[in-house]
N, C-alpha and C. Protein backbone atom coordinates (compact mmCIF):
# COMPACT_ATOMS: atom_id res chain seq x y z
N UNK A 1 -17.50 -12.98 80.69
CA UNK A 1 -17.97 -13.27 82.02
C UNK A 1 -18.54 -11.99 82.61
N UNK A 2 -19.67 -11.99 83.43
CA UNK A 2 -20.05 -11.07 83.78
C UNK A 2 -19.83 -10.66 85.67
N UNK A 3 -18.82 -10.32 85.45
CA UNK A 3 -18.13 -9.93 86.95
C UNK A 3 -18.80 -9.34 88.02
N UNK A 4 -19.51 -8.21 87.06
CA UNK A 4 -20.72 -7.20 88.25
C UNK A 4 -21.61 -8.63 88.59
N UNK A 5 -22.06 -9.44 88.12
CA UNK A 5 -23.03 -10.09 88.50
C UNK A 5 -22.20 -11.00 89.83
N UNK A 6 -21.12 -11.60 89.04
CA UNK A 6 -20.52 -12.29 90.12
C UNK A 6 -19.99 -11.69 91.20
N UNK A 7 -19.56 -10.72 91.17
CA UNK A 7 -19.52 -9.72 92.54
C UNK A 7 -19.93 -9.21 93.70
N UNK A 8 -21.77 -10.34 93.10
CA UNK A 8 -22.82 -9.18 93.46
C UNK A 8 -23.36 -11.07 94.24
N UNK A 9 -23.10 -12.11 93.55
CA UNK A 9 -23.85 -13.29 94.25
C UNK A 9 -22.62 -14.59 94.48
N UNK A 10 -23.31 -15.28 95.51
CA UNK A 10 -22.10 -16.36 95.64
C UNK A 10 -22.84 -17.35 94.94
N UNK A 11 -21.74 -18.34 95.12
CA UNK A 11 -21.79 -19.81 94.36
C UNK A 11 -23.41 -20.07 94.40
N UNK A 12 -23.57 -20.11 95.62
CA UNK A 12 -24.88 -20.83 96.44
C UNK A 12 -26.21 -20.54 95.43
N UNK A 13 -26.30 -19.31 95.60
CA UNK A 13 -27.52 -18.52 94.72
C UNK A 13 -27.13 -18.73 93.25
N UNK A 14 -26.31 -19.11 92.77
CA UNK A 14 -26.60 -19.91 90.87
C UNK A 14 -27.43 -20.87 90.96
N UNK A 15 -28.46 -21.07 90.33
CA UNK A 15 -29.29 -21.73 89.80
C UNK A 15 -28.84 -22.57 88.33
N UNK A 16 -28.65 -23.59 88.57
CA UNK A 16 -28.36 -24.35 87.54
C UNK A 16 -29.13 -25.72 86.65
N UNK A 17 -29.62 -25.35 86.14
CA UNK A 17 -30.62 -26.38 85.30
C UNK A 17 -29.98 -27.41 85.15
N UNK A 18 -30.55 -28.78 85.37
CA UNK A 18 -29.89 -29.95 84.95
C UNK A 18 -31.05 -30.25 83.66
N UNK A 19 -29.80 -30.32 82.80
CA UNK A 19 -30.84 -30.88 81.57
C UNK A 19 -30.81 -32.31 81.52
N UNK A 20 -32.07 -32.74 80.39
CA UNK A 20 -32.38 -34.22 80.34
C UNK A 20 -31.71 -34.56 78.80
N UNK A 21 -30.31 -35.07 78.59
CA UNK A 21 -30.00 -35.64 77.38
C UNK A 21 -31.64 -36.11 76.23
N UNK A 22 -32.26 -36.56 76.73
CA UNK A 22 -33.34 -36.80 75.53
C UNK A 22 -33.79 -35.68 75.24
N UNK A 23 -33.90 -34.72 75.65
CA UNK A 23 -34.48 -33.07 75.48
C UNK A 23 -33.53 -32.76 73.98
N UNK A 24 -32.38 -33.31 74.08
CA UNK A 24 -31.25 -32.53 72.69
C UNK A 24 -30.58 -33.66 71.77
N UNK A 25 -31.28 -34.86 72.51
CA UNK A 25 -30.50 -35.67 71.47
C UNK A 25 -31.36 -37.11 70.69
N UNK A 26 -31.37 -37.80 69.97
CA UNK A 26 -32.29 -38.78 69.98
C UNK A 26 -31.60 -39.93 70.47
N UNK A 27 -31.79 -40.65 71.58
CA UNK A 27 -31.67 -41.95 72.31
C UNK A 27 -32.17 -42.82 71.67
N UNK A 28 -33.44 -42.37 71.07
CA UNK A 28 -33.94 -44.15 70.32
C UNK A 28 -33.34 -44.49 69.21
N UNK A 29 -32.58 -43.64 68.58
CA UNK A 29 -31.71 -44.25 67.61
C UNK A 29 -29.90 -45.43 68.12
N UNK A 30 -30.12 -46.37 68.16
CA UNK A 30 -29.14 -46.60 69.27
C UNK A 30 -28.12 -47.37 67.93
N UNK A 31 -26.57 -47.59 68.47
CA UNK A 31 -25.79 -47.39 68.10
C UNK A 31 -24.88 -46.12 67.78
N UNK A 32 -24.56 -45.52 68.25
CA UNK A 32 -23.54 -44.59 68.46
C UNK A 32 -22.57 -44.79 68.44
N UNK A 33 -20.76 -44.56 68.01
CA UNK A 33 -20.22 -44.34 68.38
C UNK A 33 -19.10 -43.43 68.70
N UNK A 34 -18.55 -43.37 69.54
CA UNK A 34 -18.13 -42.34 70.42
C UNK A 34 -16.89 -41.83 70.75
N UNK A 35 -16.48 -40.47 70.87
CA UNK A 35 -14.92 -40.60 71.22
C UNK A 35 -14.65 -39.51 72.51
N UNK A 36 -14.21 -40.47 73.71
CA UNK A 36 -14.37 -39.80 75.06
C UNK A 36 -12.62 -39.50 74.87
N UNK A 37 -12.45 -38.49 76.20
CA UNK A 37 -11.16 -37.95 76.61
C UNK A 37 -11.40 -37.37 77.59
N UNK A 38 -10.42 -36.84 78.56
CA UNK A 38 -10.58 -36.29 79.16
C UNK A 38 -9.42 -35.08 79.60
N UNK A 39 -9.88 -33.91 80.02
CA UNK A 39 -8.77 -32.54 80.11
C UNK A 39 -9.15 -32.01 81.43
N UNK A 40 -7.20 -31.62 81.23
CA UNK A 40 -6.50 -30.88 82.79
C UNK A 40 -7.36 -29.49 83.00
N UNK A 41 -7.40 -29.19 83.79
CA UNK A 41 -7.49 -27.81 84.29
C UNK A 41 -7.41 -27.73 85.68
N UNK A 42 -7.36 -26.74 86.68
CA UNK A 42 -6.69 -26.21 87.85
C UNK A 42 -7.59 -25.44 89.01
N UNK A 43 -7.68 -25.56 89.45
CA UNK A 43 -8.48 -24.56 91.09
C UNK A 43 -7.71 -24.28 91.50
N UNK A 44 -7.52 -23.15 91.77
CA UNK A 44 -7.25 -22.80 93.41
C UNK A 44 -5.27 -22.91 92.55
N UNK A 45 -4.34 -23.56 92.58
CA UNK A 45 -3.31 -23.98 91.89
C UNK A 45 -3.02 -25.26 91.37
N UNK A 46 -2.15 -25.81 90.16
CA UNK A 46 -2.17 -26.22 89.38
C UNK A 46 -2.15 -28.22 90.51
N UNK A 47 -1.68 -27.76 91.71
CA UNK A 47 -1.81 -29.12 92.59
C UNK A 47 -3.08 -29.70 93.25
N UNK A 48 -4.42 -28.73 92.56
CA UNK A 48 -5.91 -29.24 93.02
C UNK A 48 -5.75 -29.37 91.43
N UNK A 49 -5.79 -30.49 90.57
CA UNK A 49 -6.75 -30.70 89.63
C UNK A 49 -7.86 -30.93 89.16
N UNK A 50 -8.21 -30.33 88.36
CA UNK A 50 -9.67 -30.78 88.10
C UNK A 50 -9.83 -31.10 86.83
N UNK A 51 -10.42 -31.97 86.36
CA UNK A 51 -10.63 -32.91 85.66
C UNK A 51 -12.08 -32.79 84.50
N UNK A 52 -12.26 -32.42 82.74
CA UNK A 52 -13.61 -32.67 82.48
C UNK A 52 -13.08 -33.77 81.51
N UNK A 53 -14.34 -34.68 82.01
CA UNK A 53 -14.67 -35.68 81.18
C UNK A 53 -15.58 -35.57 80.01
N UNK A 54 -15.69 -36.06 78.94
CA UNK A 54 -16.32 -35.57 77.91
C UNK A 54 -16.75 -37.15 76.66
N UNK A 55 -17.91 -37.15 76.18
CA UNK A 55 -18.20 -37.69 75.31
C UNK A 55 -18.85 -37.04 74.05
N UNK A 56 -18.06 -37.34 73.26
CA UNK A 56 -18.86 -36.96 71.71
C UNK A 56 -19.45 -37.55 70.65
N UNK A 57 -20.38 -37.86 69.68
CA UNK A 57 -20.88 -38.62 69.09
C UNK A 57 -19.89 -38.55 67.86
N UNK A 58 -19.23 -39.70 67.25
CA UNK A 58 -17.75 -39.22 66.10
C UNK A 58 -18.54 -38.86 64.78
N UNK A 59 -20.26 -39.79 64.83
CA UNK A 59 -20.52 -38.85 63.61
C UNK A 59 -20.88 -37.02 63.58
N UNK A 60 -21.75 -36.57 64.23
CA UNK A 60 -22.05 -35.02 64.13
C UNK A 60 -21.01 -34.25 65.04
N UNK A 61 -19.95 -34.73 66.08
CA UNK A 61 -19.14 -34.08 67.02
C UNK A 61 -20.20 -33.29 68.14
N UNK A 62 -21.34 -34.08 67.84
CA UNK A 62 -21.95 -32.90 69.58
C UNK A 62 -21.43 -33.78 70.47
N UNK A 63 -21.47 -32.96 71.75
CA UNK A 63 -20.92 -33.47 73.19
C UNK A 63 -22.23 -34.06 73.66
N UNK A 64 -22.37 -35.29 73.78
CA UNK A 64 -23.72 -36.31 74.64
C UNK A 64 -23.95 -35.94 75.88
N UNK A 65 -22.59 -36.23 76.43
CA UNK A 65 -22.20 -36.24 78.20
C UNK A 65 -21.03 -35.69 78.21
N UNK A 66 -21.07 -34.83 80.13
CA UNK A 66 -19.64 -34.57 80.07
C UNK A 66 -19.64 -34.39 82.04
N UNK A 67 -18.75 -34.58 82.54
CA UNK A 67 -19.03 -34.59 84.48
C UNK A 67 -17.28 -33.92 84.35
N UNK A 68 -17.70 -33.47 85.74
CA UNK A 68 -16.25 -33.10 86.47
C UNK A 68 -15.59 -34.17 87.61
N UNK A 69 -14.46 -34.26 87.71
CA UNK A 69 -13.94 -35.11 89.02
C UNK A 69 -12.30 -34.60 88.76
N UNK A 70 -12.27 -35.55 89.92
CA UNK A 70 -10.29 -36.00 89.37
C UNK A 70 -10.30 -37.17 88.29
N UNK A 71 -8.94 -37.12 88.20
CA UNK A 71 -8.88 -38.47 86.61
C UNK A 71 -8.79 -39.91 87.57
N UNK A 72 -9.97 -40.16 88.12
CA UNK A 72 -9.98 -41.55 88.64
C UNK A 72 -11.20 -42.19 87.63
N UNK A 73 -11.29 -43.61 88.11
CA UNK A 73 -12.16 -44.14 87.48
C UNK A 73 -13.61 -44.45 87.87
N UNK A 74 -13.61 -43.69 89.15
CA UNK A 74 -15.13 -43.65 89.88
C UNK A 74 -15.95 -42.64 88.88
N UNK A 75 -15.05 -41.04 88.27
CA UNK A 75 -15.57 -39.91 87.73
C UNK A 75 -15.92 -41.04 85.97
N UNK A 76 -14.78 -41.63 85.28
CA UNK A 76 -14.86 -41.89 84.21
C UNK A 76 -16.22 -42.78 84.46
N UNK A 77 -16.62 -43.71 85.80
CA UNK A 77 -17.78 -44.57 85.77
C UNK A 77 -19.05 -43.93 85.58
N UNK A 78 -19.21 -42.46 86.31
CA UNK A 78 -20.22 -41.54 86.01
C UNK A 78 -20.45 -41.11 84.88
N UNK A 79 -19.49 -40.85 83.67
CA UNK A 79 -19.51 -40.80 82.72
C UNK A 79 -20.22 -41.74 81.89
N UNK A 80 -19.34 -43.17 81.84
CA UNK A 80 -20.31 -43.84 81.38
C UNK A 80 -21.63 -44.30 81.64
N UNK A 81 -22.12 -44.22 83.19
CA UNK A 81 -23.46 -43.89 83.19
C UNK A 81 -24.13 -43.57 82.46
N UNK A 82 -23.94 -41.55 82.09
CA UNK A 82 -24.74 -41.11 81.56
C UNK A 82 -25.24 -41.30 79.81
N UNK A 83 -23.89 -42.38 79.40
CA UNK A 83 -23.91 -42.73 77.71
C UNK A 83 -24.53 -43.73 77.78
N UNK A 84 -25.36 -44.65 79.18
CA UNK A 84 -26.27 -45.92 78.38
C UNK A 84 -27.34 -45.69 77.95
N UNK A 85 -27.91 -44.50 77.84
CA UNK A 85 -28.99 -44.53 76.87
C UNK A 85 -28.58 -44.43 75.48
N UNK A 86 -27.35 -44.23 75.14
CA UNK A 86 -27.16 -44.41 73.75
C UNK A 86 -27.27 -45.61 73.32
N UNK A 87 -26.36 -46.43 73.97
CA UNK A 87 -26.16 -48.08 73.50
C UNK A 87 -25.37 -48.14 72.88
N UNK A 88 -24.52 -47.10 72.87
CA UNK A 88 -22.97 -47.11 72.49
C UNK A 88 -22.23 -48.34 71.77
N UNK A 89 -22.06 -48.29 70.54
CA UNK A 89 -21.71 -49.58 69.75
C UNK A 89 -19.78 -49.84 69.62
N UNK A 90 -19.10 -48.73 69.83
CA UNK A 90 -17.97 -48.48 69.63
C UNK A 90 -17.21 -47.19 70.83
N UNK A 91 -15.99 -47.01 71.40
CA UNK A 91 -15.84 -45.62 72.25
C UNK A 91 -14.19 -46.09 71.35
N UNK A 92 -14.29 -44.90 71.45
CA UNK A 92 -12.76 -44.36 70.60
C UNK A 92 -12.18 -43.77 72.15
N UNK A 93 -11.23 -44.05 72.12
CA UNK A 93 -10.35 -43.44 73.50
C UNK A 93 -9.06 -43.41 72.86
N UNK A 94 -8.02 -42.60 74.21
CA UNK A 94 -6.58 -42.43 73.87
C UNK A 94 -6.75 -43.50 75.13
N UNK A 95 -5.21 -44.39 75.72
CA UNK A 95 -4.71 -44.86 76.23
C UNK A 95 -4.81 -45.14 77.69
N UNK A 96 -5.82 -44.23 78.57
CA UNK A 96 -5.93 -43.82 79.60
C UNK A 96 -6.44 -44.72 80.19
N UNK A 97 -5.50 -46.06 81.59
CA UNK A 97 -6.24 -46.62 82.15
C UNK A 97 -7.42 -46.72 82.54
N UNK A 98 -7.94 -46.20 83.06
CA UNK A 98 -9.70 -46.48 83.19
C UNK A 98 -10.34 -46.81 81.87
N UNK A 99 -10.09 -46.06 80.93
CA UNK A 99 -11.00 -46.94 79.66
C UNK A 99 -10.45 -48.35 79.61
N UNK A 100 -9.53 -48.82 79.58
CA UNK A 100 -8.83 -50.40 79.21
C UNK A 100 -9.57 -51.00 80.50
N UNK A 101 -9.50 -50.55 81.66
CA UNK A 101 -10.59 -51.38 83.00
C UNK A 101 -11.79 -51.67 82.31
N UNK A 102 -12.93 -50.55 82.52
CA UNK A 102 -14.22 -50.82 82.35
C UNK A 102 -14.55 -50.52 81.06
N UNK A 103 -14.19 -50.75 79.97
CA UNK A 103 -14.95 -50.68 78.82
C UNK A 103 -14.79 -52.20 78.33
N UNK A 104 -15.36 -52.90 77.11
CA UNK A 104 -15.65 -54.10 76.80
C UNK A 104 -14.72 -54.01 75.58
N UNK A 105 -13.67 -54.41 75.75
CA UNK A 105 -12.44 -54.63 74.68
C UNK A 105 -12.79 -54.70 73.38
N UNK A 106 -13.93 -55.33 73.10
CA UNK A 106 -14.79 -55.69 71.73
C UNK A 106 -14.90 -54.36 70.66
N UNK A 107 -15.86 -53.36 72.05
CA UNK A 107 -16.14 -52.43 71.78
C UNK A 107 -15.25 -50.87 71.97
N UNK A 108 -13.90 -51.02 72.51
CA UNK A 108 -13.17 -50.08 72.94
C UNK A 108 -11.92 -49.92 71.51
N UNK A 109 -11.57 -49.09 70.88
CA UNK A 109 -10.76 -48.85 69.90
C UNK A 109 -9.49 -47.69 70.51
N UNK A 110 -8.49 -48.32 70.84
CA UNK A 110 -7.62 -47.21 71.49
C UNK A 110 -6.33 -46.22 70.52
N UNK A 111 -6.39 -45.15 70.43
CA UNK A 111 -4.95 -44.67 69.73
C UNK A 111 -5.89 -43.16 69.38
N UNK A 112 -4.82 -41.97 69.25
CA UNK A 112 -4.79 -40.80 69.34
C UNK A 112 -5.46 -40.40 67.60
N UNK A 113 -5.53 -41.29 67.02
CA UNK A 113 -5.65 -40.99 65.38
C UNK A 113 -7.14 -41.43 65.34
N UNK A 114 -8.01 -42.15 66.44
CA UNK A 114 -9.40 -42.21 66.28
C UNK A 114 -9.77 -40.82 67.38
N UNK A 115 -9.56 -39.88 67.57
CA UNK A 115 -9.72 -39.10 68.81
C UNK A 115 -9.75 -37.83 68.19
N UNK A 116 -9.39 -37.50 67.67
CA UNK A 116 -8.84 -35.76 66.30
C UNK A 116 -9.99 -35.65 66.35
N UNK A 117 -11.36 -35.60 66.90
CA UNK A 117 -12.35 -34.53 67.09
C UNK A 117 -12.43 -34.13 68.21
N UNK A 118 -12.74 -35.26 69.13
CA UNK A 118 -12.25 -34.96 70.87
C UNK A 118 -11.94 -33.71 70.70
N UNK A 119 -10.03 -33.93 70.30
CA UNK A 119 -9.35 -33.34 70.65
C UNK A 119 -9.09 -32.02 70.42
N UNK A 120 -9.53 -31.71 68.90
CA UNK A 120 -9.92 -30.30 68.59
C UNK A 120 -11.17 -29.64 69.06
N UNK A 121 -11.80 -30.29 69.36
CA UNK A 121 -12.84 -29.65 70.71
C UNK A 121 -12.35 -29.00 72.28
N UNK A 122 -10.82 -29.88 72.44
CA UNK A 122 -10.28 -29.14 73.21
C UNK A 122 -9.46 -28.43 73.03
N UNK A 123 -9.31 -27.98 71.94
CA UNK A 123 -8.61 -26.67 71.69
C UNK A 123 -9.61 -25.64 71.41
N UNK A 124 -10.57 -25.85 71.52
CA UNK A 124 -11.76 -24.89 71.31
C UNK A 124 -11.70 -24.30 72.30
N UNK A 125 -12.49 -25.28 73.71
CA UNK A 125 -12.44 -24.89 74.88
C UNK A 125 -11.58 -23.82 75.63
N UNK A 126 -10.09 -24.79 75.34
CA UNK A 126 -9.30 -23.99 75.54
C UNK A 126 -9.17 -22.89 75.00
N UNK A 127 -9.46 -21.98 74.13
CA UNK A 127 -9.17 -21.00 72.98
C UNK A 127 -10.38 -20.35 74.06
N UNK A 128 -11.50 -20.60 74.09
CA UNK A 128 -12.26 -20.20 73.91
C UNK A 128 -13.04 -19.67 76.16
N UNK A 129 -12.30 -20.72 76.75
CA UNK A 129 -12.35 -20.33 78.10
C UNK A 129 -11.15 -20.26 79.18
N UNK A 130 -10.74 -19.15 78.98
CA UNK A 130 -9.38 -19.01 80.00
C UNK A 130 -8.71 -19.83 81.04
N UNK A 131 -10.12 -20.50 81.48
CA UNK A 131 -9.75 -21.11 82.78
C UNK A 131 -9.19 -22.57 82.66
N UNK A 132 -9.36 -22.83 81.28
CA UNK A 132 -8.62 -24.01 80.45
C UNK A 132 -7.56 -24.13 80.10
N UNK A 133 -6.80 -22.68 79.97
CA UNK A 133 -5.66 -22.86 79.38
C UNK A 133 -4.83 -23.29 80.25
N UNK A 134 -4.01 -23.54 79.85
CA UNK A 134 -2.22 -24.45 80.48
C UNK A 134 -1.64 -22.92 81.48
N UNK A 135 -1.69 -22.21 80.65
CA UNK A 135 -0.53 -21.17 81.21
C UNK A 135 -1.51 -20.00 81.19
N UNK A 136 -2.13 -19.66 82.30
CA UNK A 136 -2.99 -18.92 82.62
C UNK A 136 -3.09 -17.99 83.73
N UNK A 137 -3.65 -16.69 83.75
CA UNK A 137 -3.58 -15.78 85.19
C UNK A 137 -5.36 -16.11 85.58
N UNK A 138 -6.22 -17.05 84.96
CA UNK A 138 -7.60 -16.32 85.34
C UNK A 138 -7.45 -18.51 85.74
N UNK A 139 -8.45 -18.88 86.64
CA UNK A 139 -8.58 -19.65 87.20
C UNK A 139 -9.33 -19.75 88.28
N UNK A 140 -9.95 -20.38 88.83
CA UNK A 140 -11.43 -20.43 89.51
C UNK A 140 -10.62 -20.79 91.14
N UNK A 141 -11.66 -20.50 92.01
CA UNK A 141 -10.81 -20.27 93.41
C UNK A 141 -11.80 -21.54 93.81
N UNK A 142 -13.09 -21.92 93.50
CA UNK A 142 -13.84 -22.86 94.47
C UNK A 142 -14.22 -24.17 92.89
N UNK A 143 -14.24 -25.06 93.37
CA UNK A 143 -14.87 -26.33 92.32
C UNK A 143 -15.65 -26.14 91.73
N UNK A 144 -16.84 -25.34 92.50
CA UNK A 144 -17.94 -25.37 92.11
C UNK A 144 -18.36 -23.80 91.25
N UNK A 145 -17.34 -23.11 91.32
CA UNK A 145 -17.49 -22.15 90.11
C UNK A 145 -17.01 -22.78 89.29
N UNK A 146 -15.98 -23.34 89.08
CA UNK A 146 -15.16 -23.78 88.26
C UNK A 146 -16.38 -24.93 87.24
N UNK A 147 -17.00 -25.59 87.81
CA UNK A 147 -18.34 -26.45 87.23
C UNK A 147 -18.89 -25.49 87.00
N UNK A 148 -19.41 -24.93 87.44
CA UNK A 148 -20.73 -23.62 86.40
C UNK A 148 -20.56 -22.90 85.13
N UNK A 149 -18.98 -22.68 85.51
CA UNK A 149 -19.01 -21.25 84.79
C UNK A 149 -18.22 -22.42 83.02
N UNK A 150 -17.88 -23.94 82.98
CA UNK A 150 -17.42 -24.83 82.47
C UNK A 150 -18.91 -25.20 81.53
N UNK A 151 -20.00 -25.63 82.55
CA UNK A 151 -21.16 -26.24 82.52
C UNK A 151 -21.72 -25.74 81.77
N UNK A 152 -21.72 -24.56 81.68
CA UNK A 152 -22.57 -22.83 81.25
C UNK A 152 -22.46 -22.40 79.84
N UNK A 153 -21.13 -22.77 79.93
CA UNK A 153 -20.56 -22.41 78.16
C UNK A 153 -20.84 -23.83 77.42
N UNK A 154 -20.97 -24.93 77.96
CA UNK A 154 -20.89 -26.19 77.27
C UNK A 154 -22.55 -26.40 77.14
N UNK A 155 -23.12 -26.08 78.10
CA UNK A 155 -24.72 -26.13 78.19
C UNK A 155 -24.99 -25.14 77.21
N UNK A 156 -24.82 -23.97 76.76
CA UNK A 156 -25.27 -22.94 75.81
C UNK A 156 -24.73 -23.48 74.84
N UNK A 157 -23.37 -23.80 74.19
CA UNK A 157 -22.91 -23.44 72.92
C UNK A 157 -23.05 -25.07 71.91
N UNK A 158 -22.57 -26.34 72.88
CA UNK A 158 -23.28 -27.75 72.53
C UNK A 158 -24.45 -28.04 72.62
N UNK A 159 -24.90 -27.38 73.85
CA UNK A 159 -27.18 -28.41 74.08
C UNK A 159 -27.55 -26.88 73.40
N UNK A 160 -27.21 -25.89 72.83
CA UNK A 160 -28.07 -24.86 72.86
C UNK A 160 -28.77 -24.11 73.97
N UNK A 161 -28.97 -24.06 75.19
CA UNK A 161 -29.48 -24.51 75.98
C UNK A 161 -29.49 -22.40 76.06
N UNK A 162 -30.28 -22.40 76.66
CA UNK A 162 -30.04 -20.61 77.29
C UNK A 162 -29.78 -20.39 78.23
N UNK A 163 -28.87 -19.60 78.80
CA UNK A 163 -27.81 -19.26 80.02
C UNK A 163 -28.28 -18.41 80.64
């Protein structure tokens, strides 16, 4: 992380590119399927949670989509938003009410043994950005760093994207 920089500008002045999923992925190939989850992390203290939602394609493991919220099912609805351009044929989930609501039973496959990529993706994260871990001194004071500096590493190291 580059501290002098952040030292030097607030939230406001980041500039953040919203990318266009068709830019990194191919949509016209449709049928996908998918294995969403979603992970804890903390603001401010461990009683503001914050919430990333995440989708991955189970054949290559890139991340499609991914939003921040709390673990309600308004954030998981934004989520699936952003996966209907796949046409999603299958979603692998763990147990987590909101998938059993709005997903189509047909197409929803639930249990922790279709998920083992998810999930070692979040041990990446975690490994790999402090502000993820469980038992941590570094942790974000406003939401909206906490989205950037999340967004930033997932936008560079999954879309490729340049930071």
């Amino acid at each position: 992380m580059n501290h002098d920089f952040l030292a030097t500008h607030t939230p406001e002045q980041i500039v953040v590119d919203i990318l266009k999923v068709e830019d990194y992925h191919d949509v016209s190939k449709q049928g996908a399927t998918v294995e969403m989850d979603e992970m804890w992390s903390y603001v401010g203290s461990k009683a503001n949670q914050r919430w990333l939602w995440h989708a991955i394609d189970r054949a290559t493991g890139k991340v499609l989509a991914y939003v921040f919220g709390k673990r309600r099912d308004e954030v998981f609805l934004e989520l699936k938003g952003l996966l209907e351009p796949f046409g999603i044929t299958r979603f692998y989930t763990d147990d987590w009410g909101a998938y059993k609501r709005h997903l189509d039973p047909e197409k929803h496959v639930v249990g922790k043994q279709n998920t083992q990529k998810i999930e070692r993706k979040h041990l990446t994260l975690r490994t790999r950005i402090k502000r993820l871990a469980r038992k941590t001194i570094c942790f974000s004071k406003l939401n909206q760093m906490h989205d950037i500096v999340i967004g930033l590493f997932v936008n560079r190291y999954e879309f490729g994207a340049a930071v």
